[in-house]
N, C-alpha and C. Protein backbone atom coordinates (compact mmCIF):
# COMPACT_ATOMS: atom_id res chain seq x y z
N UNK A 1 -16.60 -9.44 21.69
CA UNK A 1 -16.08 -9.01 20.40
C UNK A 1 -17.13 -9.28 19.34
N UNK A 2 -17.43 -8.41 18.49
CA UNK A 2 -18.56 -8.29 17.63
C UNK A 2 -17.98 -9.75 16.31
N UNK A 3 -16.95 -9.68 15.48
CA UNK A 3 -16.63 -10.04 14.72
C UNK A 3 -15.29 -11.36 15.33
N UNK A 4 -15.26 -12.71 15.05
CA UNK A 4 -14.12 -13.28 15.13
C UNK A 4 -12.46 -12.64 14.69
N UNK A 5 -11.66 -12.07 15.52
CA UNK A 5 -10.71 -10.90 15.06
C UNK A 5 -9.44 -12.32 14.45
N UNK A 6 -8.93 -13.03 15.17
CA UNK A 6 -8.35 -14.09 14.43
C UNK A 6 -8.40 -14.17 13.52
N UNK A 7 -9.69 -14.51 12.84
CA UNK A 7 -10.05 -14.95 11.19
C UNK A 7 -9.72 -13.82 10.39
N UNK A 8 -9.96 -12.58 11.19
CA UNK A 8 -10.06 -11.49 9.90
C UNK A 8 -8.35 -11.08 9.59
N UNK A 9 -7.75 -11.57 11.17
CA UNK A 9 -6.17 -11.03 10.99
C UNK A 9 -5.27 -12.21 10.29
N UNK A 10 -6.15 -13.10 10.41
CA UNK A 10 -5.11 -14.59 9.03
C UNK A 10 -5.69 -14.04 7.95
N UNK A 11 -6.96 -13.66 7.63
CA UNK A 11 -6.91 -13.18 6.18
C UNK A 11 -6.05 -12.14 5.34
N UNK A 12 -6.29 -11.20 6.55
CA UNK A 12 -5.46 -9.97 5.81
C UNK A 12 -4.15 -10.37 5.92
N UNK A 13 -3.50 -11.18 6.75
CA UNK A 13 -2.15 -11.63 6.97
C UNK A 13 -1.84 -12.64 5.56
N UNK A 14 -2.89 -13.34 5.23
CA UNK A 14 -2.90 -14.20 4.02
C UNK A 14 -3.20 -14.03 2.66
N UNK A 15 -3.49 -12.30 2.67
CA UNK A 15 -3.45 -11.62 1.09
C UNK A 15 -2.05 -11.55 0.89
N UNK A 16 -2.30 -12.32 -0.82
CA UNK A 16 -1.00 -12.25 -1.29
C UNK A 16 -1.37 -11.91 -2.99
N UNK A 17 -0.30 -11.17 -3.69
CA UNK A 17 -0.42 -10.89 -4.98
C UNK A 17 0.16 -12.16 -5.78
N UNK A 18 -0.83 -12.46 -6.70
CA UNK A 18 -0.02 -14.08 -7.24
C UNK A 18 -0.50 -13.08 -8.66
N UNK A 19 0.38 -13.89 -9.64
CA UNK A 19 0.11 -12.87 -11.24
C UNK A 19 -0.08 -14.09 -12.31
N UNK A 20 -0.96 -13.47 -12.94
CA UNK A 20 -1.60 -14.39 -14.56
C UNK A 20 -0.73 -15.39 -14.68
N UNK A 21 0.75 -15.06 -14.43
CA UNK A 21 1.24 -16.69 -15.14
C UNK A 21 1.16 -17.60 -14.03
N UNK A 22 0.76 -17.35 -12.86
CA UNK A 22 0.90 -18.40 -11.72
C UNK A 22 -1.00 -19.28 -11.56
N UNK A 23 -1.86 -18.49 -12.47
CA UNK A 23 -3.16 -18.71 -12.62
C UNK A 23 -3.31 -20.01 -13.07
N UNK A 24 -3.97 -20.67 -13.09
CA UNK A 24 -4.78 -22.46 -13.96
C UNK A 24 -5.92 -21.68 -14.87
N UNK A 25 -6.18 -22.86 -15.73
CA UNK A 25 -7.38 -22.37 -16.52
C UNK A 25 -8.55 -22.40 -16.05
N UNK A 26 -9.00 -22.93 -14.85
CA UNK A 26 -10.26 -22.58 -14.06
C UNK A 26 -10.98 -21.16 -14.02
N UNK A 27 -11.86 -21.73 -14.25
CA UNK A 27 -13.04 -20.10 -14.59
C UNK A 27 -13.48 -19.50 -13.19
N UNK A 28 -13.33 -18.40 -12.81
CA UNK A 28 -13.55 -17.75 -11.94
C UNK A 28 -15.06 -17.57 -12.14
N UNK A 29 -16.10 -17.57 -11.73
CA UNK A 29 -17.78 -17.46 -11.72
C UNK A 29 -18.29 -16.24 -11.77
N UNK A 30 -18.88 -15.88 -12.42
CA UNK A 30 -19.53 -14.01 -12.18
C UNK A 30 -20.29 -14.01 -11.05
N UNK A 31 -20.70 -14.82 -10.27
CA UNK A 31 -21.12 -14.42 -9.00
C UNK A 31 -20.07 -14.46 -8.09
N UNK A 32 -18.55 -14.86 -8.04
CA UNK A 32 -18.08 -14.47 -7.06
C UNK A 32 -17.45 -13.02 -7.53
N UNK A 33 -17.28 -12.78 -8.85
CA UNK A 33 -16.91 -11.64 -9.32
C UNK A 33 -17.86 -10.05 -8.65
N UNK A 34 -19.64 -10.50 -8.97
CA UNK A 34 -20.25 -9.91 -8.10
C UNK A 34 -19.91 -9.63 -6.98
N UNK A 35 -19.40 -10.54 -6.12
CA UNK A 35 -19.32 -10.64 -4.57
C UNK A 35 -17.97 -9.72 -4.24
N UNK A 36 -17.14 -10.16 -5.04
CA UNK A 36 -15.70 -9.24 -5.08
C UNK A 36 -16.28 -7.77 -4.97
N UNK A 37 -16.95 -7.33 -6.18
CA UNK A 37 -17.29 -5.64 -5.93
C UNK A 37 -18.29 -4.78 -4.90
N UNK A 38 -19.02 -5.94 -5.08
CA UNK A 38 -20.20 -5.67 -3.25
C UNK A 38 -19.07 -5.16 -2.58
N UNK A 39 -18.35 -6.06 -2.27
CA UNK A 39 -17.59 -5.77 -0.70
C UNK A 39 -16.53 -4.49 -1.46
N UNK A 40 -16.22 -4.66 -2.36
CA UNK A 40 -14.92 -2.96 -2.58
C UNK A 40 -15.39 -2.08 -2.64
N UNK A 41 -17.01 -2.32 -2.67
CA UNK A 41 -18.23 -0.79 -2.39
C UNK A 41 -18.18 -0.19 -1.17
N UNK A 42 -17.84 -1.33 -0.10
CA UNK A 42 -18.20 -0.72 1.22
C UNK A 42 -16.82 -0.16 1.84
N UNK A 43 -15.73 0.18 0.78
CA UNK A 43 -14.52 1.27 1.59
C UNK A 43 -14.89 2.60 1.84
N UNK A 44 -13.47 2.76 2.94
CA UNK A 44 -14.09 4.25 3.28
C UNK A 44 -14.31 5.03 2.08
N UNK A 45 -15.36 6.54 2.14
CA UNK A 45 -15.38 6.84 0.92
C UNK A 45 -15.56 8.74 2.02
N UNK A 46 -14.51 9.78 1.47
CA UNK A 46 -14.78 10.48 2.06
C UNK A 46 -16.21 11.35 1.31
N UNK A 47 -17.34 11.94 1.84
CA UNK A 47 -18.10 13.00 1.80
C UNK A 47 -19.31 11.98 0.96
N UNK A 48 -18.86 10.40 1.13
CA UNK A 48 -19.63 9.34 0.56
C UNK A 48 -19.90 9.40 -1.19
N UNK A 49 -19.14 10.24 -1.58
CA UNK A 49 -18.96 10.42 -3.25
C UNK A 49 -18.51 9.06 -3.75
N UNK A 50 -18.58 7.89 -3.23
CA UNK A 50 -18.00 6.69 -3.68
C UNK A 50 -18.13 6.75 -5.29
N UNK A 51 -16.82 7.31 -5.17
CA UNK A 51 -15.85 7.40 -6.85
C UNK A 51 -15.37 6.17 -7.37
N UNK A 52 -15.72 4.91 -6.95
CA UNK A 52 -15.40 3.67 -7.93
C UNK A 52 -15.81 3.80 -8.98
N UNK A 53 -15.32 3.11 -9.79
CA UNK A 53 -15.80 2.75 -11.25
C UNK A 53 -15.47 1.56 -11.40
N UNK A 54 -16.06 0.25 -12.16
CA UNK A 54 -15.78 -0.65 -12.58
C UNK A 54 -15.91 -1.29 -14.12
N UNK A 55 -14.70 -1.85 -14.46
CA UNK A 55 -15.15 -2.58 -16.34
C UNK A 55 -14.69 -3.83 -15.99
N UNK A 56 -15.15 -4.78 -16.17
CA UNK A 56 -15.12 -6.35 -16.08
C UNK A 56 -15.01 -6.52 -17.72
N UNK A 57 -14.04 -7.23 -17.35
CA UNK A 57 -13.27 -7.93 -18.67
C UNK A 57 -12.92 -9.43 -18.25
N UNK A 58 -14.44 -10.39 -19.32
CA UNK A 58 -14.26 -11.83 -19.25
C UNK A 58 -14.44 -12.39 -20.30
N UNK A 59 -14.15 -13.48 -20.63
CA UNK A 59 -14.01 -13.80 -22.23
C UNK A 59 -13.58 -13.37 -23.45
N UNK A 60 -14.09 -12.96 -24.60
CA UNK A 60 -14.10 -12.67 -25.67
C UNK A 60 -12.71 -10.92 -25.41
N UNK A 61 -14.06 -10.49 -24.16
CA UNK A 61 -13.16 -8.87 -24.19
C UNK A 61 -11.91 -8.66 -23.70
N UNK A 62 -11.53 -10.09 -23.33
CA UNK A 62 -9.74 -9.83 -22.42
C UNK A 62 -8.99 -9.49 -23.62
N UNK A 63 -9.18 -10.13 -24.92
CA UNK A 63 -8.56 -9.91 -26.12
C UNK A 63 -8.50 -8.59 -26.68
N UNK A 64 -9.57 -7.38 -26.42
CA UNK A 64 -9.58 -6.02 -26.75
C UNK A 64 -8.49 -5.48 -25.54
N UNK A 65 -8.32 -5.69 -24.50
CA UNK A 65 -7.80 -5.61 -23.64
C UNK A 65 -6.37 -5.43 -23.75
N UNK A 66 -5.85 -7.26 -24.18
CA UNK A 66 -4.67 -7.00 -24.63
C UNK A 66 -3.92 -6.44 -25.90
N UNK A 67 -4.98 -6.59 -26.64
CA UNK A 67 -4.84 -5.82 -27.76
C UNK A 67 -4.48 -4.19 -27.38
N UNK A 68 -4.90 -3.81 -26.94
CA UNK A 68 -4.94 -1.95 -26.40
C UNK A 68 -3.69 -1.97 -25.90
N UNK A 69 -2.98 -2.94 -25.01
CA UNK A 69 -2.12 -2.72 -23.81
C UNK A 69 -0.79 -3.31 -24.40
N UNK A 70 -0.78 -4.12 -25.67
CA UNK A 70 0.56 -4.23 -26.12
C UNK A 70 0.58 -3.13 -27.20
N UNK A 71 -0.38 -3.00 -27.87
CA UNK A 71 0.15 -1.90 -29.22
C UNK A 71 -0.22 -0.15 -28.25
N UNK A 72 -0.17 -0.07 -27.22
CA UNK A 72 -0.03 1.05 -26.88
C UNK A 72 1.13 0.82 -26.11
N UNK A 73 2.06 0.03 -26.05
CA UNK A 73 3.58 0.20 -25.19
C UNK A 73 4.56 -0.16 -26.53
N UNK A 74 4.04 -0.75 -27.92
CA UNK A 74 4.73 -0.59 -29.17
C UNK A 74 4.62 0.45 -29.96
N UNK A 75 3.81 1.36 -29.63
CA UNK A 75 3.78 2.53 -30.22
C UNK A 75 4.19 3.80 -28.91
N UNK A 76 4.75 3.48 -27.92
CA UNK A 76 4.46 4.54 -26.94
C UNK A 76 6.43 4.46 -26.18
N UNK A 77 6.62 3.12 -27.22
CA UNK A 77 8.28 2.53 -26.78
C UNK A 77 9.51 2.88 -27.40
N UNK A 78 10.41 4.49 -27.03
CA UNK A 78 11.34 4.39 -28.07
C UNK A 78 12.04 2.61 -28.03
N UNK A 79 12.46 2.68 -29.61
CA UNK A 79 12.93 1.50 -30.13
C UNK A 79 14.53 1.09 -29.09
N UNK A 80 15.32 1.96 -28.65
CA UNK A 80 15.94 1.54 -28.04
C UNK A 80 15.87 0.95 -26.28
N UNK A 81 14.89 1.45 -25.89
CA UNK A 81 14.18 0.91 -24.64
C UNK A 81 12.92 -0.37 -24.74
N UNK A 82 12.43 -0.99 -26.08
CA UNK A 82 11.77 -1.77 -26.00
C UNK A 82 12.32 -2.81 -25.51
N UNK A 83 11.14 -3.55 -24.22
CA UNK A 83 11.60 -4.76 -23.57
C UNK A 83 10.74 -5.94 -23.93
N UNK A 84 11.23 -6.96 -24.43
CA UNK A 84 9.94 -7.89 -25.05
C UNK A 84 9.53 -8.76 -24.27
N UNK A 85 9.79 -8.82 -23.08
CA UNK A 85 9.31 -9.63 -22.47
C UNK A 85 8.10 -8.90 -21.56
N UNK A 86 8.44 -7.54 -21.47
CA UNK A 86 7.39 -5.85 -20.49
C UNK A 86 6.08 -6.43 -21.81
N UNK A 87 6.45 -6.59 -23.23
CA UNK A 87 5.23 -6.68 -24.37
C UNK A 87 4.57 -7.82 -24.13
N UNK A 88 5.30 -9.00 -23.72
CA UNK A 88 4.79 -10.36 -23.91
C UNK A 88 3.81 -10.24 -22.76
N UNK A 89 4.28 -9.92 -21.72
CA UNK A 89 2.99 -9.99 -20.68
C UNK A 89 2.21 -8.65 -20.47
N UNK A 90 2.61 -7.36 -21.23
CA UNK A 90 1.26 -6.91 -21.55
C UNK A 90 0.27 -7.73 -21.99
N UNK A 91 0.46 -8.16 -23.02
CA UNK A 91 -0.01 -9.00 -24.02
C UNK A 91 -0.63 -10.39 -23.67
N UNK A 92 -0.16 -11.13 -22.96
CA UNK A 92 -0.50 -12.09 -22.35
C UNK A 92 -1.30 -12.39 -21.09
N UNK A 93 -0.88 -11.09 -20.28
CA UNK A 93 -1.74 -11.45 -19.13
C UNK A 93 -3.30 -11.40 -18.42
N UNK A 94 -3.76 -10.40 -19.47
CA UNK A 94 -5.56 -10.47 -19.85
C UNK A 94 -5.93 -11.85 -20.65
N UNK A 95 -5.00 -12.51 -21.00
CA UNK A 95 -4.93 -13.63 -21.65
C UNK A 95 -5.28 -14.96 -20.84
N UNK A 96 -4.23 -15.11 -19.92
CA UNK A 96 -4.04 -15.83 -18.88
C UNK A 96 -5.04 -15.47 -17.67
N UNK A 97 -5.84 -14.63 -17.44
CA UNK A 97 -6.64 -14.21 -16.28
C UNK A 97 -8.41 -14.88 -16.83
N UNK A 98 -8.79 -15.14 -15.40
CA UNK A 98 -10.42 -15.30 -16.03
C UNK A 98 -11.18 -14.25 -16.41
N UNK A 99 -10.27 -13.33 -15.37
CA UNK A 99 -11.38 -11.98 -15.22
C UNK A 99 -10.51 -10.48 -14.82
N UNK A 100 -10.18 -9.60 -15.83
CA UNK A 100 -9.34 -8.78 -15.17
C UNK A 100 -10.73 -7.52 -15.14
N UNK A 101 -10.35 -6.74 -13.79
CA UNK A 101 -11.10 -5.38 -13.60
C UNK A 101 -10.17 -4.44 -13.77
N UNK A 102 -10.76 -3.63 -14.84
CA UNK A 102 -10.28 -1.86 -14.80
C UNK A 102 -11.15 -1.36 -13.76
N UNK A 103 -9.92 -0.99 -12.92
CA UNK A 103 -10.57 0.07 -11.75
C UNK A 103 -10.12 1.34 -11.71
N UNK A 104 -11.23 2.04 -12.02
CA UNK A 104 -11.57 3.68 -12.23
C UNK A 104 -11.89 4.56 -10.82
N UNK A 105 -11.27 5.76 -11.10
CA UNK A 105 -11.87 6.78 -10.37
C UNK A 105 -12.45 7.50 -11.03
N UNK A 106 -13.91 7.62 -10.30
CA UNK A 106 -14.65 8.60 -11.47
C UNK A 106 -14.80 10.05 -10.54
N UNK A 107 -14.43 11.26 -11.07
CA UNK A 107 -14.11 11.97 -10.14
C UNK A 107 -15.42 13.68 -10.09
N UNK A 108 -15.40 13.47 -9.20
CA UNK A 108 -16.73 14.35 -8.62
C UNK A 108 -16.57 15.67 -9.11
N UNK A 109 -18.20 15.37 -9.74
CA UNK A 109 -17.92 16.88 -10.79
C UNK A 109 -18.29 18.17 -10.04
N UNK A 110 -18.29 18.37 -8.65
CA UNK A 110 -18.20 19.46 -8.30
C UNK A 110 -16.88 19.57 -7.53
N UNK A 111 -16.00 18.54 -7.54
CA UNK A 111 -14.49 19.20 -6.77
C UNK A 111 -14.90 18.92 -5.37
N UNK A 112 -15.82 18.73 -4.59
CA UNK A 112 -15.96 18.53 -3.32
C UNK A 112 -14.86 18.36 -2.15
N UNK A 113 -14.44 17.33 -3.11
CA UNK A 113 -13.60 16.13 -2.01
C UNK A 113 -11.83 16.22 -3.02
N UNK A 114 -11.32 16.26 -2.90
CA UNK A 114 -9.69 16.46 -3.33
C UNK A 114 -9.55 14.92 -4.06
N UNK A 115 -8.93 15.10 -5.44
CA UNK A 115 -8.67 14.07 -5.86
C UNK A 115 -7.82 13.16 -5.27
N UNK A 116 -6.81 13.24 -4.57
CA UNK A 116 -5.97 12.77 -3.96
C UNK A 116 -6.93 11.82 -2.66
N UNK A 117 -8.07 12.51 -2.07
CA UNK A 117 -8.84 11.45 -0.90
C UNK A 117 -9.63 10.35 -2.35
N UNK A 118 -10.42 11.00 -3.23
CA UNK A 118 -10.99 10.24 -4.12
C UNK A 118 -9.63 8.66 -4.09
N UNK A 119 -8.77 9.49 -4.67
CA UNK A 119 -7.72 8.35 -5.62
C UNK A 119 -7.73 6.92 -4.23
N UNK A 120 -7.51 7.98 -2.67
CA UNK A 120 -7.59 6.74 -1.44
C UNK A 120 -8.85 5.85 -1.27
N UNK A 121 -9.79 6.72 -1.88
CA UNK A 121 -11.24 5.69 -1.23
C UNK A 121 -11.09 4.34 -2.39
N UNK A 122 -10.90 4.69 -3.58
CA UNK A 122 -10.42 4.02 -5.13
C UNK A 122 -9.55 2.29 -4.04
N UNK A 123 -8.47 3.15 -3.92
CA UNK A 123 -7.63 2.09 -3.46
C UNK A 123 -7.82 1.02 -1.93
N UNK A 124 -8.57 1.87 -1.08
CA UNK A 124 -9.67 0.72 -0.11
C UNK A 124 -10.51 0.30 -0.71
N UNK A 125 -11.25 0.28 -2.00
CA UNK A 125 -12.06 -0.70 -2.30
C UNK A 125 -11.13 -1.28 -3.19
N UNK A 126 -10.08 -1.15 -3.32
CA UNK A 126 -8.66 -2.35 -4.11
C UNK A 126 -8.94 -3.59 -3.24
N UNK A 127 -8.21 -3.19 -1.76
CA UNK A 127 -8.15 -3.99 -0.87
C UNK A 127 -9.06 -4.80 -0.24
N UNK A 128 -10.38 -4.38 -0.50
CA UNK A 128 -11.51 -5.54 -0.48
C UNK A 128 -11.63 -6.48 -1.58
N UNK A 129 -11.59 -5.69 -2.61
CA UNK A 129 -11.38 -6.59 -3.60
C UNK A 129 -10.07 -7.99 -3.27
N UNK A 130 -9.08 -7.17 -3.11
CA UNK A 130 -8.36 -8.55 -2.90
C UNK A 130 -8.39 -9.62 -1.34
N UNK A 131 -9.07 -8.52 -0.32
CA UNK A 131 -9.20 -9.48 0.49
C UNK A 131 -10.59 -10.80 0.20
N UNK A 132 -11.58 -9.64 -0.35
CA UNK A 132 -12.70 -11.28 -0.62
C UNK A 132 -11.51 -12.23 -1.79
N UNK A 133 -10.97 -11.36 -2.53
CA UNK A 133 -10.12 -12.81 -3.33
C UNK A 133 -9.23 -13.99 -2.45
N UNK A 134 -8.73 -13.42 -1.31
CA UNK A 134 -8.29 -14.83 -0.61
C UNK A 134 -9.18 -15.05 0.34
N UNK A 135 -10.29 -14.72 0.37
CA UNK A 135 -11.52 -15.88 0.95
C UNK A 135 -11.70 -16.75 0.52
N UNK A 136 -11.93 -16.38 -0.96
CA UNK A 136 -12.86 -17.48 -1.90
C UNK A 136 -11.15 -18.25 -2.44
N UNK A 137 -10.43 -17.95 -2.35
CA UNK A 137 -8.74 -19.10 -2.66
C UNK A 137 -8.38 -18.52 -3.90
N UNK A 138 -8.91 -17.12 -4.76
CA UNK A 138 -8.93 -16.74 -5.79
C UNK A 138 -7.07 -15.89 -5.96
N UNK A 139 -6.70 -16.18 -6.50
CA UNK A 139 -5.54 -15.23 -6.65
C UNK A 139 -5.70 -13.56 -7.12
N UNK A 140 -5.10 -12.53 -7.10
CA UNK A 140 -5.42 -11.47 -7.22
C UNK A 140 -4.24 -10.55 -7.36
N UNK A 141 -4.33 -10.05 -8.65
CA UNK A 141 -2.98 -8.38 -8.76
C UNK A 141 -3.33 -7.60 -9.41
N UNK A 142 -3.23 -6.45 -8.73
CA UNK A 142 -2.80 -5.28 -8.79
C UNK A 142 -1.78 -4.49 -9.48
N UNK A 143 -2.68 -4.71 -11.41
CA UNK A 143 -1.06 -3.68 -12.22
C UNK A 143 -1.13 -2.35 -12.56
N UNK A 144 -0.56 -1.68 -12.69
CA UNK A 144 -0.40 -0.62 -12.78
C UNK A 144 0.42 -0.29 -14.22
N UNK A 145 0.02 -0.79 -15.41
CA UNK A 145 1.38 -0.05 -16.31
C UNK A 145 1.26 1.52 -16.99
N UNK A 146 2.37 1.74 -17.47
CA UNK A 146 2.49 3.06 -18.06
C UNK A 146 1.13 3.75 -18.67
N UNK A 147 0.27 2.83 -19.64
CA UNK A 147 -0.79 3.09 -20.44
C UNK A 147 -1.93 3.53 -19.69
N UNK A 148 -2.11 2.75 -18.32
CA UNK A 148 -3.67 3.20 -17.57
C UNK A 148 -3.11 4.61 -16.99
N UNK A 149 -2.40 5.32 -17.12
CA UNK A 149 -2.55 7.06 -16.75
C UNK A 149 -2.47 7.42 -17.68
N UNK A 150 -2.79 6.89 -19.24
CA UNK A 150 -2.79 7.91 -20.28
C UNK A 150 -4.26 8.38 -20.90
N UNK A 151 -4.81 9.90 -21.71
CA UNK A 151 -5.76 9.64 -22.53
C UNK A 151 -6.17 8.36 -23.12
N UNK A 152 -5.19 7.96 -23.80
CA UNK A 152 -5.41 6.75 -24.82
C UNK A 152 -6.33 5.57 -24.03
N UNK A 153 -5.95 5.38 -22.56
CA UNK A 153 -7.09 4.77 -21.81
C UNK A 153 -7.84 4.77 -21.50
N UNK A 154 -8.02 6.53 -20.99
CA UNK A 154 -9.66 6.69 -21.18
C UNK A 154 -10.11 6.60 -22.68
N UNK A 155 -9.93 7.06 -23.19
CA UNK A 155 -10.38 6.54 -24.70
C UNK A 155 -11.15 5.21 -24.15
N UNK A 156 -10.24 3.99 -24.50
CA UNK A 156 -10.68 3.17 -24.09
C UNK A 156 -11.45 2.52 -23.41
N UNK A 157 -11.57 3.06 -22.52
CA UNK A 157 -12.45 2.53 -21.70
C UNK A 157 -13.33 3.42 -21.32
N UNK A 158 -13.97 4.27 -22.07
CA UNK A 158 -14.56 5.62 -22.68
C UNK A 158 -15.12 6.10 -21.39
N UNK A 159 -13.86 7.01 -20.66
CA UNK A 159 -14.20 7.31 -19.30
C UNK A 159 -13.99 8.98 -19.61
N UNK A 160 -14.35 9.76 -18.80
CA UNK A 160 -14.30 11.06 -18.93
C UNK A 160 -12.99 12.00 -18.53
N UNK A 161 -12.04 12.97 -19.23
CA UNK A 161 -10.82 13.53 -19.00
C UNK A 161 -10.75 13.29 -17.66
N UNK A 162 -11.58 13.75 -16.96
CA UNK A 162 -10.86 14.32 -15.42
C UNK A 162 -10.82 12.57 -14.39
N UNK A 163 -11.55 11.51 -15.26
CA UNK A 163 -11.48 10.44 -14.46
C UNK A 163 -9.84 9.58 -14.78
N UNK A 164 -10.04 8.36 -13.92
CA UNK A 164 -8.58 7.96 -13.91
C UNK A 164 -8.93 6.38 -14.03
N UNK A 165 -8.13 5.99 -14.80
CA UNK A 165 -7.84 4.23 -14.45
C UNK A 165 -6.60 4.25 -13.56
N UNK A 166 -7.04 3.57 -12.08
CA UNK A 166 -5.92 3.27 -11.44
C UNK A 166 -5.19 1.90 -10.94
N UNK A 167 -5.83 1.07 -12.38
CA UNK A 167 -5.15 -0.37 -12.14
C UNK A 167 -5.97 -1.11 -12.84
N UNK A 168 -5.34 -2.29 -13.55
CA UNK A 168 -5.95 -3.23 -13.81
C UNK A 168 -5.85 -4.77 -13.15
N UNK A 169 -7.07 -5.24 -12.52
CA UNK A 169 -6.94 -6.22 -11.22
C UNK A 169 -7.23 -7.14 -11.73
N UNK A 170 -6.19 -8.20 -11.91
CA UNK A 170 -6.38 -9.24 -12.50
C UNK A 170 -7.01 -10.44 -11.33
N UNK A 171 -7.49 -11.46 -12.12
CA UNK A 171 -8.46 -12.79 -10.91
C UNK A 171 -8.42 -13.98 -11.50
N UNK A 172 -7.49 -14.89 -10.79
CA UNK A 172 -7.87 -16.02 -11.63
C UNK A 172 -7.60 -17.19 -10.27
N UNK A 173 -7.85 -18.57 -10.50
CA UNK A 173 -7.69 -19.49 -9.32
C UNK A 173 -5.90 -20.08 -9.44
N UNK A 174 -5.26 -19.69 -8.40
CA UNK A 174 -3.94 -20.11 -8.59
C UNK A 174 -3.99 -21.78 -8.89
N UNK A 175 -2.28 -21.64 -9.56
CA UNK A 175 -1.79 -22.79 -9.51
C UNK A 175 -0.72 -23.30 -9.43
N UNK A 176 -0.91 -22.70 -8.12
CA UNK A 176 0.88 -22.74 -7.61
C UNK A 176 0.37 -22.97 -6.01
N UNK A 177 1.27 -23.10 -5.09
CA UNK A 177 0.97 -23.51 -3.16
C UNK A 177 0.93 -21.52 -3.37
N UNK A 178 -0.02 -21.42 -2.20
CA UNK A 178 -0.36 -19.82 -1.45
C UNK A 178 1.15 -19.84 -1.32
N UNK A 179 1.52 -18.16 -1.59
CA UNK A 179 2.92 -17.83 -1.64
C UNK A 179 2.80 -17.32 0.18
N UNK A 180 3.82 -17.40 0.75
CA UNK A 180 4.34 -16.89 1.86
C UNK A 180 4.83 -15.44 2.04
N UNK A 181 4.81 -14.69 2.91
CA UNK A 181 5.14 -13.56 2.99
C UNK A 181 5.59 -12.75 4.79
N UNK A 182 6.15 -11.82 5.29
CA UNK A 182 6.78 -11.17 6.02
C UNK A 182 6.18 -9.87 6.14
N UNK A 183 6.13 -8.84 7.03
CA UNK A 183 6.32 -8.06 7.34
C UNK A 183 7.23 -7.22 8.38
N UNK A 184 8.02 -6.46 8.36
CA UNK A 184 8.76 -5.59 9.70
C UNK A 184 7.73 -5.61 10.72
N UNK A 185 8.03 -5.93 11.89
CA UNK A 185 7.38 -5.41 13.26
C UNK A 185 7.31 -3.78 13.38
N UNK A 186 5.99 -3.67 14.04
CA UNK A 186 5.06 -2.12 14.28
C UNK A 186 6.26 -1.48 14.57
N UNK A 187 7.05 -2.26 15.41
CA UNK A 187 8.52 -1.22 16.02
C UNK A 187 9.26 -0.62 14.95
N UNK A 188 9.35 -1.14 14.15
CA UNK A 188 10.72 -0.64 12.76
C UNK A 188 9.28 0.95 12.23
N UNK A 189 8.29 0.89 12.51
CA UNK A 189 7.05 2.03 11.53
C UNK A 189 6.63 2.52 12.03
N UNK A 190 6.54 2.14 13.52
CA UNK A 190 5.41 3.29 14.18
C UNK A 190 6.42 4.23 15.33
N UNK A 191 5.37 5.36 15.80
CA UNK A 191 6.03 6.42 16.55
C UNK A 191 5.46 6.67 17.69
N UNK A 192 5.25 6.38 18.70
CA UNK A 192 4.29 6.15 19.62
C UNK A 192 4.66 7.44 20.12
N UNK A 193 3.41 8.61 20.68
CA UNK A 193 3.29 9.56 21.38
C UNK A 193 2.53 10.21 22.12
N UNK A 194 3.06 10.47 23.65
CA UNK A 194 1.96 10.58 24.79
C UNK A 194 1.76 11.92 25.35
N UNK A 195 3.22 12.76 24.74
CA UNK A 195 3.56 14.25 25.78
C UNK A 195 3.81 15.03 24.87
């Protein structure tokens, strides 16, 4: 066997999503931050158009961050559906993180490859991302709110119409015990077929 398969199946068995408020104030390092995107480079990428994009947001800029992401769900919230607690951790959780990544699809300006494979190669280099995060003991999530599929985000994060923000990945060192987790057996998902 080329690779120890054990180690790699407790890791992926041992990614878990932990979120900003479960983070400590420990500084996450820009070289493991480096190391995080090395490895979300090497997902599959169909026709090799590797459509990642990355914005690292540490220090000073988590604050533009949350700034953008609460007054665009107070201006974007009829008044009878505002939830203040959906605001507080807009608001808070670029706050609470060492290091959150906007992760972009930047999408191929000749149409090659179908946005829909783009948007998949996007989301295998998610999953490296969070698997080097439980190498290094780093916590790691994956948000998605209303605002990163709007103009107003590319704005922001001055990306081009046809590209996409498809998450903002927050990183910080937990501080809480590694959460536990389950899956259904292959039997309840898979379809096995021979004839």
């Amino acid at each position: 066997m080329k690779y120890n398969l054990s180690e790699i199946t407790d890791l992926i068995k041992d990614r878990r999503t932990i979120y900003p408020e479960q983070f400590s104030e420990r500084k996450v390092q820009r070289d493991q931050i480096e190391r995080i995107l090395n490895n979300a480079i090497w997902a599959p990428t169909h026709g090799n158009t590797q459509p990642w994009r990355f914005q690292v947001f540490m220090e000073k800029s988590r604050e533009s961050l949350s700034d953008f992401l609460s007054n665009w769900y107070v201006n974007n919230t009829p008044e009878d559906q505002f939830n203040p607690k959906k605001f507080q951790k807009l608001q808070t959780r670029p706050l609470l993180s060492s290091v959150v990544i906007a992760v972009i699809m930047e999408r191929d300006p000749n149409g090659r490859i179908m946005e829909l494979e783009e948007i998949e190669a996007v989301a295998c280099a998610v999953q490296n991302m969070h698997l080097t995060c439980t190498a290094y003991g780093l916590g790691g999530f994956w948000s998605t709110p209303k605002a990163i599929y709007t103009s107003e985000m590319n704005q922001f994060l001055e990306i081009g119409e046809q590209d996409k923000c498809l998450g903002l990945f927050y990183v910080g060192y937990p501080a809480i015990e590694w959460p536990k987790a389950h899956r259904k057996p292959i039997e309840y998902v898979t379809r096995w077929r021979q004839d």
